[in-house]
N, C-alpha and C. Protein backbone atom coordinates (compact mmCIF):
# COMPACT_ATOMS: atom_id res chain seq x y z
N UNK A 1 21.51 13.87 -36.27
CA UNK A 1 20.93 14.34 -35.03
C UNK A 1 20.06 13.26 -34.38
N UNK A 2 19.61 13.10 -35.70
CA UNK A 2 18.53 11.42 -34.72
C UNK A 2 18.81 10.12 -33.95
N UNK A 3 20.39 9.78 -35.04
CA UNK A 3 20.97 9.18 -34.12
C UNK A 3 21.76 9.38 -32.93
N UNK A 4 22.41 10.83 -32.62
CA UNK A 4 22.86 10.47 -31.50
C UNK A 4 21.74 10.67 -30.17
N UNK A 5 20.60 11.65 -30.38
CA UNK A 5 19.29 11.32 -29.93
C UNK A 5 19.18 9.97 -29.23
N UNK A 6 18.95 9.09 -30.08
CA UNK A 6 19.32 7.76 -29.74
C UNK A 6 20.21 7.03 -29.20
N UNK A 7 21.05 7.68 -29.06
CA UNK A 7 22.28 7.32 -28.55
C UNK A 7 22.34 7.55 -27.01
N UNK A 8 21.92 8.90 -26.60
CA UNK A 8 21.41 9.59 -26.09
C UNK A 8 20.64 8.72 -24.75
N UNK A 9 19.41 8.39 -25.53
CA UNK A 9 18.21 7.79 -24.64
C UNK A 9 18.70 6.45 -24.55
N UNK A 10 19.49 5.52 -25.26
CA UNK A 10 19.89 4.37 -24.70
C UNK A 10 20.64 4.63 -23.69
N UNK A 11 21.76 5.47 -23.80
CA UNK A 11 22.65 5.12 -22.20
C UNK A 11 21.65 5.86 -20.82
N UNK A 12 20.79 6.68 -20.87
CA UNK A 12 19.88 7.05 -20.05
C UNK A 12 19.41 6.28 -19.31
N UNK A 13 18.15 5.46 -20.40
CA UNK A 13 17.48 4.68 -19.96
C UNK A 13 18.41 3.24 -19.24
N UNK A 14 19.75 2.99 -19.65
CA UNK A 14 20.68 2.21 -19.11
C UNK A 14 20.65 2.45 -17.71
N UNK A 15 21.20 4.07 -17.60
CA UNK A 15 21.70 4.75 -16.02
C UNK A 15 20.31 4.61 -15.49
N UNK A 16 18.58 4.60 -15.99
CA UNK A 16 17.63 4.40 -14.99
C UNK A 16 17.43 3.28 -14.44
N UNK A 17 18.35 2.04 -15.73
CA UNK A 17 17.73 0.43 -14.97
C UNK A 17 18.58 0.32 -13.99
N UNK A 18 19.58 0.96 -14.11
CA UNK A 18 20.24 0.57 -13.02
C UNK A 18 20.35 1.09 -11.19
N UNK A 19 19.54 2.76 -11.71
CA UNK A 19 18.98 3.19 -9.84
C UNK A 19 18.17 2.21 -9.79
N UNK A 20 16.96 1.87 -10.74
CA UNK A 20 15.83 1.21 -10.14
C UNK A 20 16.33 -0.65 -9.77
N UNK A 21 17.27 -0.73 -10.45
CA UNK A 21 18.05 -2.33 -9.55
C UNK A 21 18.44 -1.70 -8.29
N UNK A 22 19.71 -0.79 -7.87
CA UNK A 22 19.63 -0.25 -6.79
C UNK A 22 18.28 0.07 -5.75
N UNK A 23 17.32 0.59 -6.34
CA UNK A 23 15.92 0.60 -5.09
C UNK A 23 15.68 -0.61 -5.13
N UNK A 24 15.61 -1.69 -5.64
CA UNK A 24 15.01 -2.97 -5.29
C UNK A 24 16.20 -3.69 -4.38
N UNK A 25 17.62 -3.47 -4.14
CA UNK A 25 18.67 -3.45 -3.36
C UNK A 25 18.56 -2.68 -1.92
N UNK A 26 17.62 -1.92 -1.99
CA UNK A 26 17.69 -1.42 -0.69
C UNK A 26 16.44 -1.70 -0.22
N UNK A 27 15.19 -2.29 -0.98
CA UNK A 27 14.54 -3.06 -0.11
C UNK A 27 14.75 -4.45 0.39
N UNK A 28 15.87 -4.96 -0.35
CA UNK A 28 16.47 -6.53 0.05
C UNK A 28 17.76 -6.57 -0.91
N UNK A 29 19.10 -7.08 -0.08
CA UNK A 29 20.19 -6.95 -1.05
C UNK A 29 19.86 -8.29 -2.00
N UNK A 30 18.85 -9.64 -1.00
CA UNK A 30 18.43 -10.04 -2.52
C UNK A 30 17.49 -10.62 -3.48
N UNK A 31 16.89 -8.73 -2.92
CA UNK A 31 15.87 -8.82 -4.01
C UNK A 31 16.31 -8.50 -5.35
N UNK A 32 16.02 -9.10 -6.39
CA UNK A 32 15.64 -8.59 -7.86
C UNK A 32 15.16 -7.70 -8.40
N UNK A 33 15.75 -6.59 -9.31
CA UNK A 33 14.20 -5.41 -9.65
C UNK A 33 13.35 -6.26 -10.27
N UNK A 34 13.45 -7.40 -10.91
CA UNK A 34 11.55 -8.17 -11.21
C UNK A 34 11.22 -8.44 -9.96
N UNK A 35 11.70 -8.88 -8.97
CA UNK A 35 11.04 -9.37 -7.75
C UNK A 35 10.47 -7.92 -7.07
N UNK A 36 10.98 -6.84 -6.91
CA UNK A 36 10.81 -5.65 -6.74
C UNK A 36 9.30 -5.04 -7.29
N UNK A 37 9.35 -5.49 -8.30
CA UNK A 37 8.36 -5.05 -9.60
C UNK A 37 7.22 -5.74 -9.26
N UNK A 38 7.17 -7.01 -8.86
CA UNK A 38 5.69 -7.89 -8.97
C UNK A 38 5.61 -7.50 -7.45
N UNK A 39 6.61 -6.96 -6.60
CA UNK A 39 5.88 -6.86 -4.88
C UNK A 39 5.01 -5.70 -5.38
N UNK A 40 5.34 -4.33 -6.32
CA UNK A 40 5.10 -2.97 -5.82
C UNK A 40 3.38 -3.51 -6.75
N UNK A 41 3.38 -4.92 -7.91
CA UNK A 41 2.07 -4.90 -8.71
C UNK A 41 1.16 -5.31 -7.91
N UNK A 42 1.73 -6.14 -6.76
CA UNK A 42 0.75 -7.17 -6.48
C UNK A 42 0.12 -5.91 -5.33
N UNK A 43 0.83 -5.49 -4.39
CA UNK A 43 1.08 -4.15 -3.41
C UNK A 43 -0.37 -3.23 -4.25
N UNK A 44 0.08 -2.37 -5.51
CA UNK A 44 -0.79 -1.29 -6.46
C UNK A 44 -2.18 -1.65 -6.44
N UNK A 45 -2.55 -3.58 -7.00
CA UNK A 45 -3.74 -4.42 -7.25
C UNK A 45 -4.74 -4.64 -5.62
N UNK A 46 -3.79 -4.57 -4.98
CA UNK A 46 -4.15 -5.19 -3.47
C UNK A 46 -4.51 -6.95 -3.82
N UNK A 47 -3.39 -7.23 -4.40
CA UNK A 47 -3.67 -8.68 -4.32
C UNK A 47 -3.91 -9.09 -5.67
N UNK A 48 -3.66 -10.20 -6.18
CA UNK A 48 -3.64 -10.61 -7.74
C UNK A 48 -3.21 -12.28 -7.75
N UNK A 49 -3.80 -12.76 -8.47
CA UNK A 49 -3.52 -14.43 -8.81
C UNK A 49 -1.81 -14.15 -9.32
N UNK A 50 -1.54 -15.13 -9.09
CA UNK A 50 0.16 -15.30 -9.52
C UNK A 50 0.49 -15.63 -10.90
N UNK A 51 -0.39 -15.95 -11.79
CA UNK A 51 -0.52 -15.72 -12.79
C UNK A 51 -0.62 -13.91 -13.98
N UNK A 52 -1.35 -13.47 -12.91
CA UNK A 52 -1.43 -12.21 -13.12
C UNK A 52 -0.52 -11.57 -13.70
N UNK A 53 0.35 -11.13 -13.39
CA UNK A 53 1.78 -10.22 -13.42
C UNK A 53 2.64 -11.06 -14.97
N UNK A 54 2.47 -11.96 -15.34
CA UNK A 54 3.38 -12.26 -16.44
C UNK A 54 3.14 -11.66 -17.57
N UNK A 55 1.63 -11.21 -17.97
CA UNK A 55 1.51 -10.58 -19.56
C UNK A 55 1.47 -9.06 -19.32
N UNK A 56 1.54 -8.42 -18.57
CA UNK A 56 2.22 -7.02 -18.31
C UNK A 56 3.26 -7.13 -17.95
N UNK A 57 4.40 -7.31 -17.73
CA UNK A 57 5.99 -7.40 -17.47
C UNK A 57 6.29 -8.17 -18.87
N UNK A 58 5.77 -8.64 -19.42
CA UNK A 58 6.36 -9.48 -20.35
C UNK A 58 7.25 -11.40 -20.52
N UNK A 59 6.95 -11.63 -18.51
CA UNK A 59 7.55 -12.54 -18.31
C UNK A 59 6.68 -13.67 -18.19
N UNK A 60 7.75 -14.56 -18.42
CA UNK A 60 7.26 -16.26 -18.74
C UNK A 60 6.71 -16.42 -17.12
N UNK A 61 6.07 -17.54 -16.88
CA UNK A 61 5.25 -17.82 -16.03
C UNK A 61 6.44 -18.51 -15.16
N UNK A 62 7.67 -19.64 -15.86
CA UNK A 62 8.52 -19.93 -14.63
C UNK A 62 9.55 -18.45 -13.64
N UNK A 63 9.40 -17.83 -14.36
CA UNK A 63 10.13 -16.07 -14.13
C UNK A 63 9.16 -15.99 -12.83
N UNK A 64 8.05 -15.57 -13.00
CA UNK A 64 7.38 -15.00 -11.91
C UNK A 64 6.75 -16.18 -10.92
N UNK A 65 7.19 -17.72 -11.64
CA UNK A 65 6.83 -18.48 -10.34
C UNK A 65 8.00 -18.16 -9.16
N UNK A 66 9.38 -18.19 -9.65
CA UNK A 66 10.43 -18.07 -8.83
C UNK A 66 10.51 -16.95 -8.32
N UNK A 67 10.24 -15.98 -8.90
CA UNK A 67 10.13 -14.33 -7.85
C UNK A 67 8.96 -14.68 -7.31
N UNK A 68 7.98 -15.23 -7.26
CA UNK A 68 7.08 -15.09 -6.46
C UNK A 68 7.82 -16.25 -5.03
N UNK A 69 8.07 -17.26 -4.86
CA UNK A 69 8.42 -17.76 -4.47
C UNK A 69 10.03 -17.37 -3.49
N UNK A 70 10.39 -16.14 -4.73
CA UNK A 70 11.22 -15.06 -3.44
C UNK A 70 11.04 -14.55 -2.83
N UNK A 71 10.33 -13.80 -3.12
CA UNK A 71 9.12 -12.69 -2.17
C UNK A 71 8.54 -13.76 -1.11
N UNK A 72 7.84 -15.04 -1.01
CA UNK A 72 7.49 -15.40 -0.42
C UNK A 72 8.63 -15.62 1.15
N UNK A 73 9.50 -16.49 0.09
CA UNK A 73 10.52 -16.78 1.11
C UNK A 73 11.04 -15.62 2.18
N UNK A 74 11.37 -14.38 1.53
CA UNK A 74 11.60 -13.40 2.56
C UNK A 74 10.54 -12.62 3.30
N UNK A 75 9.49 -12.99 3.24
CA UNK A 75 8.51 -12.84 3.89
C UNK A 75 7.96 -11.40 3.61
N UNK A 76 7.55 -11.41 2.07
CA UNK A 76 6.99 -10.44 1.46
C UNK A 76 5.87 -10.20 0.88
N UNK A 77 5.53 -11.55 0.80
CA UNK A 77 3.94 -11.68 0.02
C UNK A 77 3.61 -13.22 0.93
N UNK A 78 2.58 -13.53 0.52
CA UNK A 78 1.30 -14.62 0.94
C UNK A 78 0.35 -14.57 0.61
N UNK A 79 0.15 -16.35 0.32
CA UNK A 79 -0.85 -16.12 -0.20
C UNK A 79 -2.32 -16.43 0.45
N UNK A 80 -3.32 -16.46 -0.07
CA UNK A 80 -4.63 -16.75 1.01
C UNK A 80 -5.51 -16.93 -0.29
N UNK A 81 -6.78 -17.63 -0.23
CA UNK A 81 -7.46 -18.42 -0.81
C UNK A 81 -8.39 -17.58 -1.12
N UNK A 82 -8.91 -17.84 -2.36
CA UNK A 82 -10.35 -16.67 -3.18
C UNK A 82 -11.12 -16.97 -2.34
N UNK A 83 -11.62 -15.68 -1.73
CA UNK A 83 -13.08 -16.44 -1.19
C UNK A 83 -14.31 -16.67 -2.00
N UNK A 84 -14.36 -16.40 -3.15
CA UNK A 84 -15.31 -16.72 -3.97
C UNK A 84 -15.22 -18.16 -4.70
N UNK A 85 -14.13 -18.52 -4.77
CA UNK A 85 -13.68 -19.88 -5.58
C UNK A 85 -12.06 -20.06 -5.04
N UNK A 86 -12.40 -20.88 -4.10
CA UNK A 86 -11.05 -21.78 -2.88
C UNK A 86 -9.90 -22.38 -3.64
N UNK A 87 -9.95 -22.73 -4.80
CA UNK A 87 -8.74 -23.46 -5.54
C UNK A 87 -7.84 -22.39 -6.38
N UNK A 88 -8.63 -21.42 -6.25
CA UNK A 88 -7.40 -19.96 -6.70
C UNK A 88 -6.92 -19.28 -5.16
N UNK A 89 -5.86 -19.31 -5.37
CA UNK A 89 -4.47 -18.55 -4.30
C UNK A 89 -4.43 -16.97 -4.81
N UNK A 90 -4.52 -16.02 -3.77
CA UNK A 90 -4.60 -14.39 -4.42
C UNK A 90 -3.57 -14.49 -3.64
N UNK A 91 -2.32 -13.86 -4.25
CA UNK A 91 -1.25 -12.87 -3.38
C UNK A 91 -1.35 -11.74 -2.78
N UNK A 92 -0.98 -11.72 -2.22
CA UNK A 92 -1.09 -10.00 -1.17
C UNK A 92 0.33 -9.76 -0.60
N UNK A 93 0.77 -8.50 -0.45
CA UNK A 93 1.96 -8.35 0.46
C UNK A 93 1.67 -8.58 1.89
N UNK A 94 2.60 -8.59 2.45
CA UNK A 94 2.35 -9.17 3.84
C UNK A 94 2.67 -7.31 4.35
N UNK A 95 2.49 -7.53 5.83
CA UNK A 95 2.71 -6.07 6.50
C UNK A 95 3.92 -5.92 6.09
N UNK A 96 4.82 -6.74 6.24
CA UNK A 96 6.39 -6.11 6.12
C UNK A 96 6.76 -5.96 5.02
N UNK A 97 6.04 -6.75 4.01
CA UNK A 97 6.54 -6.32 2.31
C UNK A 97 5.53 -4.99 2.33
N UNK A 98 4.71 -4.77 2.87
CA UNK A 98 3.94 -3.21 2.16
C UNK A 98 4.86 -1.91 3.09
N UNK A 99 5.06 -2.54 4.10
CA UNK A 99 5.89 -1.70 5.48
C UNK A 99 7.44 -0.77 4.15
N UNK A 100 8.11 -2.52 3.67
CA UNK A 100 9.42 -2.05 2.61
C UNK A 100 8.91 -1.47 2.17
N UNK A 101 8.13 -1.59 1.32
CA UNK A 101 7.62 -1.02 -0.12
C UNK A 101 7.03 -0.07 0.01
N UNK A 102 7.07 1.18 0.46
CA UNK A 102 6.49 1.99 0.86
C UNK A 102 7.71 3.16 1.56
N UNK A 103 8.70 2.52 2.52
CA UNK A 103 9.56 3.21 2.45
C UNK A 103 10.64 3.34 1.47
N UNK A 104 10.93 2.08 0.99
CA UNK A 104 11.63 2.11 -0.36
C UNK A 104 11.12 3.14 -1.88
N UNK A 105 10.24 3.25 -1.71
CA UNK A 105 8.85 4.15 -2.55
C UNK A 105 9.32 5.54 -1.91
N UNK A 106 8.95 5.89 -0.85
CA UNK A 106 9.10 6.99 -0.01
C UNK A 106 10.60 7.59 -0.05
N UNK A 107 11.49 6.87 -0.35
CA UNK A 107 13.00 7.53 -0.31
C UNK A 107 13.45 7.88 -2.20
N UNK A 108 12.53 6.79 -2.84
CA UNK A 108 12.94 7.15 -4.31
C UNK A 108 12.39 8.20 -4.86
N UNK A 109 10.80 8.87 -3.81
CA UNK A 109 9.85 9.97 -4.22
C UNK A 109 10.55 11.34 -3.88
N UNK A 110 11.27 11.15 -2.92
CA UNK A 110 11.85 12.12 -2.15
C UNK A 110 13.11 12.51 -2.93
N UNK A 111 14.28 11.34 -3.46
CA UNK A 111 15.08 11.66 -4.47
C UNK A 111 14.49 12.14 -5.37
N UNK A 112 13.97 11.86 -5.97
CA UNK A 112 13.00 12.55 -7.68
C UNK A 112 12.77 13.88 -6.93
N UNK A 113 11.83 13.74 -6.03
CA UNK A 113 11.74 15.79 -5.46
C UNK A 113 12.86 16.27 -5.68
N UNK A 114 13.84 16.30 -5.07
CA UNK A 114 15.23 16.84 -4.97
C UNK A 114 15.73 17.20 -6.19
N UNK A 115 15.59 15.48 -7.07
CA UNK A 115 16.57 15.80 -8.27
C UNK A 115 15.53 16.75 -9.39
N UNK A 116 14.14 17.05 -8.92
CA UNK A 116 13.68 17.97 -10.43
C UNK A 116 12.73 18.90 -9.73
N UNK A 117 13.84 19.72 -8.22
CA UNK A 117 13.15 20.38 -7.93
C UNK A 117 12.59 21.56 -8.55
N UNK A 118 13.69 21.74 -9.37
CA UNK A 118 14.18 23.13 -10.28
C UNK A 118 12.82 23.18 -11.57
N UNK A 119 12.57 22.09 -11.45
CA UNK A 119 11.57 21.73 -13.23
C UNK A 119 10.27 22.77 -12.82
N UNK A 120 10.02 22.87 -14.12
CA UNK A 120 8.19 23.32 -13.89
C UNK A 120 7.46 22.27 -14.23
N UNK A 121 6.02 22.65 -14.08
CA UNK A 121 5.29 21.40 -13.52
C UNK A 121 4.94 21.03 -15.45
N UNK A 122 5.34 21.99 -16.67
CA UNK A 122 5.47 21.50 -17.52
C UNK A 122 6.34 20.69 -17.81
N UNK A 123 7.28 20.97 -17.51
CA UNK A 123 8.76 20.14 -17.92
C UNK A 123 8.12 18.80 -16.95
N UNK A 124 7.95 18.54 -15.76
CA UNK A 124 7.42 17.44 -15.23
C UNK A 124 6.24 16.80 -15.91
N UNK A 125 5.82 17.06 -16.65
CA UNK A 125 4.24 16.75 -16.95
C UNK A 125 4.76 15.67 -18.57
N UNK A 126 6.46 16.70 -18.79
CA UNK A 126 6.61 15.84 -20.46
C UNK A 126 7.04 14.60 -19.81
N UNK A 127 7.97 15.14 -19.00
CA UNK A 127 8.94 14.13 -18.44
C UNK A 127 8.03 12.92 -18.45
N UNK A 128 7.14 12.86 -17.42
CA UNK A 128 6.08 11.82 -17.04
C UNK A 128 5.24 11.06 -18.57
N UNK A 129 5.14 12.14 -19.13
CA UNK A 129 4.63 11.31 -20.31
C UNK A 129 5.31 10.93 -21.28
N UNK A 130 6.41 10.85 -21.08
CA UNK A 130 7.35 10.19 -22.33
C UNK A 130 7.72 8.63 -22.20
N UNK A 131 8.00 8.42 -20.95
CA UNK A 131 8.27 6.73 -20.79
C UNK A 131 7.05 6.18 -20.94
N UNK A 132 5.74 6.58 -20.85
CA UNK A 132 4.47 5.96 -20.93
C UNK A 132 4.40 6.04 -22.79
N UNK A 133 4.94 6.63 -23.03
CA UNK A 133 4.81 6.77 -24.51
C UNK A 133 5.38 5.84 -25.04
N UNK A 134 6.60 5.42 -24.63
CA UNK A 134 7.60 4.89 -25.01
C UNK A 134 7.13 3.40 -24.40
N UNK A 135 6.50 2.94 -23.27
CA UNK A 135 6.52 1.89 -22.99
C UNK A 135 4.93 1.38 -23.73
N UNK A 136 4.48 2.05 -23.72
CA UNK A 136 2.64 2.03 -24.59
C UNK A 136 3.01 1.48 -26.11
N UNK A 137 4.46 2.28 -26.81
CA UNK A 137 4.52 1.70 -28.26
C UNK A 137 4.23 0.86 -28.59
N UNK A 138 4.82 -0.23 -28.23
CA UNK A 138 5.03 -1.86 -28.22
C UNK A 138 3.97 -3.43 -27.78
N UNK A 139 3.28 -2.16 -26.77
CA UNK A 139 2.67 -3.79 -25.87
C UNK A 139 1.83 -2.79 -25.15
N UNK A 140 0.63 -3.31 -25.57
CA UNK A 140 -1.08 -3.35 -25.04
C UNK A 140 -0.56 -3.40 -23.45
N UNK A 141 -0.32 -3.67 -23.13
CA UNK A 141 -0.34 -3.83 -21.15
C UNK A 141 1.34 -3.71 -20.32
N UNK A 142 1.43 -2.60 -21.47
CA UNK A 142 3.02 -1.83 -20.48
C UNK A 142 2.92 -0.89 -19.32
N UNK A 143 0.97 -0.17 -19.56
CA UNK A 143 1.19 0.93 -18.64
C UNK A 143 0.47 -0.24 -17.82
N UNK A 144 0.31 0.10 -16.23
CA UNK A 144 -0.11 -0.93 -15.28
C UNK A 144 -1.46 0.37 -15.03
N UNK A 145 -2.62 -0.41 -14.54
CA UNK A 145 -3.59 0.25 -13.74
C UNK A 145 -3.53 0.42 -12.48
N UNK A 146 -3.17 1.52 -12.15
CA UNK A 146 -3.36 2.03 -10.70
C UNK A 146 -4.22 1.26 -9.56
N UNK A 147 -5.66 1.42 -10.16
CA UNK A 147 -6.70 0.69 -9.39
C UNK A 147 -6.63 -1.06 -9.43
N UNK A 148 -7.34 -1.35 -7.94
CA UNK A 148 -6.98 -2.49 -7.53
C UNK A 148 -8.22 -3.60 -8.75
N UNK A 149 -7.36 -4.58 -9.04
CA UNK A 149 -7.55 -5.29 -10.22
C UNK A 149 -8.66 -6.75 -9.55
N UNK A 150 -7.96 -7.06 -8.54
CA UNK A 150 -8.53 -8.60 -7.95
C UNK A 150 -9.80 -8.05 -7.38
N UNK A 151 -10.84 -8.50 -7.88
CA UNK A 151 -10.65 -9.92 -8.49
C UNK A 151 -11.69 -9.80 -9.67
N UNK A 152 -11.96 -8.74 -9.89
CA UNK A 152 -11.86 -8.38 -11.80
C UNK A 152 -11.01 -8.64 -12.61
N UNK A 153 -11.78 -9.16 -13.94
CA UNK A 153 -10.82 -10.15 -14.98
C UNK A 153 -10.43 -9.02 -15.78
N UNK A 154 -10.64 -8.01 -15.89
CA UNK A 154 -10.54 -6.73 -17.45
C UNK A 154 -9.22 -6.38 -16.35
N UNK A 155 -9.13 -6.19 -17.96
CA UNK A 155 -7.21 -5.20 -18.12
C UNK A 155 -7.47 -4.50 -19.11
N UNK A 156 -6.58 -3.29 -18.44
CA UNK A 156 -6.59 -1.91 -19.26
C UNK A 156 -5.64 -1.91 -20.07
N UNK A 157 -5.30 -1.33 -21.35
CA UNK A 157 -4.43 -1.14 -21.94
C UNK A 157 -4.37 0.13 -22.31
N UNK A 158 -2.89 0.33 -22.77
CA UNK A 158 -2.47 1.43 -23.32
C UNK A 158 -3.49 2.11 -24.53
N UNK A 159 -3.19 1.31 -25.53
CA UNK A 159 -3.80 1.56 -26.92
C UNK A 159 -4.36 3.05 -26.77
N UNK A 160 -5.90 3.01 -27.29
CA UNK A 160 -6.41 4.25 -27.59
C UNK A 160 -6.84 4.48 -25.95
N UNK A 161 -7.07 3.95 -25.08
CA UNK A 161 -7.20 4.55 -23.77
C UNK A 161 -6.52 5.61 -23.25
N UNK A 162 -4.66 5.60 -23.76
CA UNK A 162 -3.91 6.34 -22.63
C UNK A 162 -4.13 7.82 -23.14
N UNK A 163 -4.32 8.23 -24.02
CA UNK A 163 -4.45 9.32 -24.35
C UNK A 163 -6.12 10.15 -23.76
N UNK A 164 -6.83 9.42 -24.01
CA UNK A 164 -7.80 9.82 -23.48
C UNK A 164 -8.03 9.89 -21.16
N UNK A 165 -7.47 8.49 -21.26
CA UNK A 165 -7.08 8.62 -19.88
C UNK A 165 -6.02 9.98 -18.79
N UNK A 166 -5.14 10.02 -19.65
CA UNK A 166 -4.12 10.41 -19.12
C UNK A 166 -3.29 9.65 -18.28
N UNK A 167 -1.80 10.82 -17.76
CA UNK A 167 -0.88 9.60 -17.65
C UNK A 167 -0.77 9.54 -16.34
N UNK A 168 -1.79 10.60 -15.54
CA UNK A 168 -2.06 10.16 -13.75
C UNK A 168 -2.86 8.66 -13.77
N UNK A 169 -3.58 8.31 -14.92
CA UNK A 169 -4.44 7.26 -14.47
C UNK A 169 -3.11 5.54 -14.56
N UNK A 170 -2.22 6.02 -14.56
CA UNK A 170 -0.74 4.78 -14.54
C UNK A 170 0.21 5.50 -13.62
N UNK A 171 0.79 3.89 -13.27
CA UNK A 171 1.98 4.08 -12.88
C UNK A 171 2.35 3.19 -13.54
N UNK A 172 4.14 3.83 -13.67
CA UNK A 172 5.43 3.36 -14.37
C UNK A 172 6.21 2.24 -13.70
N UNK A 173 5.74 0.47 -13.68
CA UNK A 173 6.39 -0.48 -13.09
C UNK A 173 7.55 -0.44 -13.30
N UNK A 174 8.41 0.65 -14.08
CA UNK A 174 9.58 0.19 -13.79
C UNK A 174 10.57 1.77 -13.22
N UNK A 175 9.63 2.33 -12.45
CA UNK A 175 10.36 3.39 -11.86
C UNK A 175 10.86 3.27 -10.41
């Protein structure tokens, strides 16, 4: 039973990476869901060093130099200078990357309504806390903090926080 359980939640979680490549397709056919992912972090933070985003995603620093540098190119982020200390660059979305990202957001919120209209707000409540469960196992900084991060150095982690937090105080970077 456990394994096909497993069996189960791998092809699932397969069929979710692949809507959420599709939403990052319909905010740019070519955007990336990582490029997707660091617009909606940097977007969540209101702005973040470009460094930022690699030890929560899990990616190497040339990964998110080149998505950042996509996003830039399609005119999705920019950057602008700390005003507290000028030789650090903070990213921010630009109007038209928060403009996407927001309707792209807005059409995937609206599918999820639809598709679990039927649920109760229990069945929604497991739902929601199971990928946080699942992404918390592994790695101190899977769940992302909601609240805007720049230009505070502390990061939240999963660990013994999420339970006490709860799982309104995250969102799921890869939904």
């Amino acid at each position: 039973m456990r394994e096909a359980s497993f069996d189960i939640i791998q092809r699932e979680l397969t069929a979710f990476a692949r809507r959420a490549r599709a939403t990052a397709a319909r905010l740019h056919p070519e955007l990336p869901l990582v490029s997707y992912t660091l617009l909606a972090h940097i977007d969540d933070r209101h702005g973040c060093r470009a460094t930022d985003p690699d030890t929560p995603y899990m990616l190497d620093k040339s990964t998110v130099s080149r998505q950042i540098g996509a996003l830039e190119k399609l005119g999705l982020v920019e950057r602008h200078p700390d005003p507290d200390d000028h030789r650090i660059q903070v990213l921010h979305p630009t109007e038209a990357g928060t403009r996407a990202l927001a309707s792209t957001q807005a059409s995937r919120r609206a599918a999820y309504q639809e598709r679990l209209a039927d649920w109760t707000e229990d069945d929604l409540t497991k739902f929601a806390e199971y990928p946080l469960r699942h992404n918390c196992a592994n790695s101190a900084n899977a769940a992302i903090p909601v609240e805007p991060r720049y230009p505070s150095s502390s990061r939240s982690t999963c660990g013994d926080n999420a339970g006490r937090i709860g799982i309104h105080a995250f969102r799921n970077p890869y939904v």
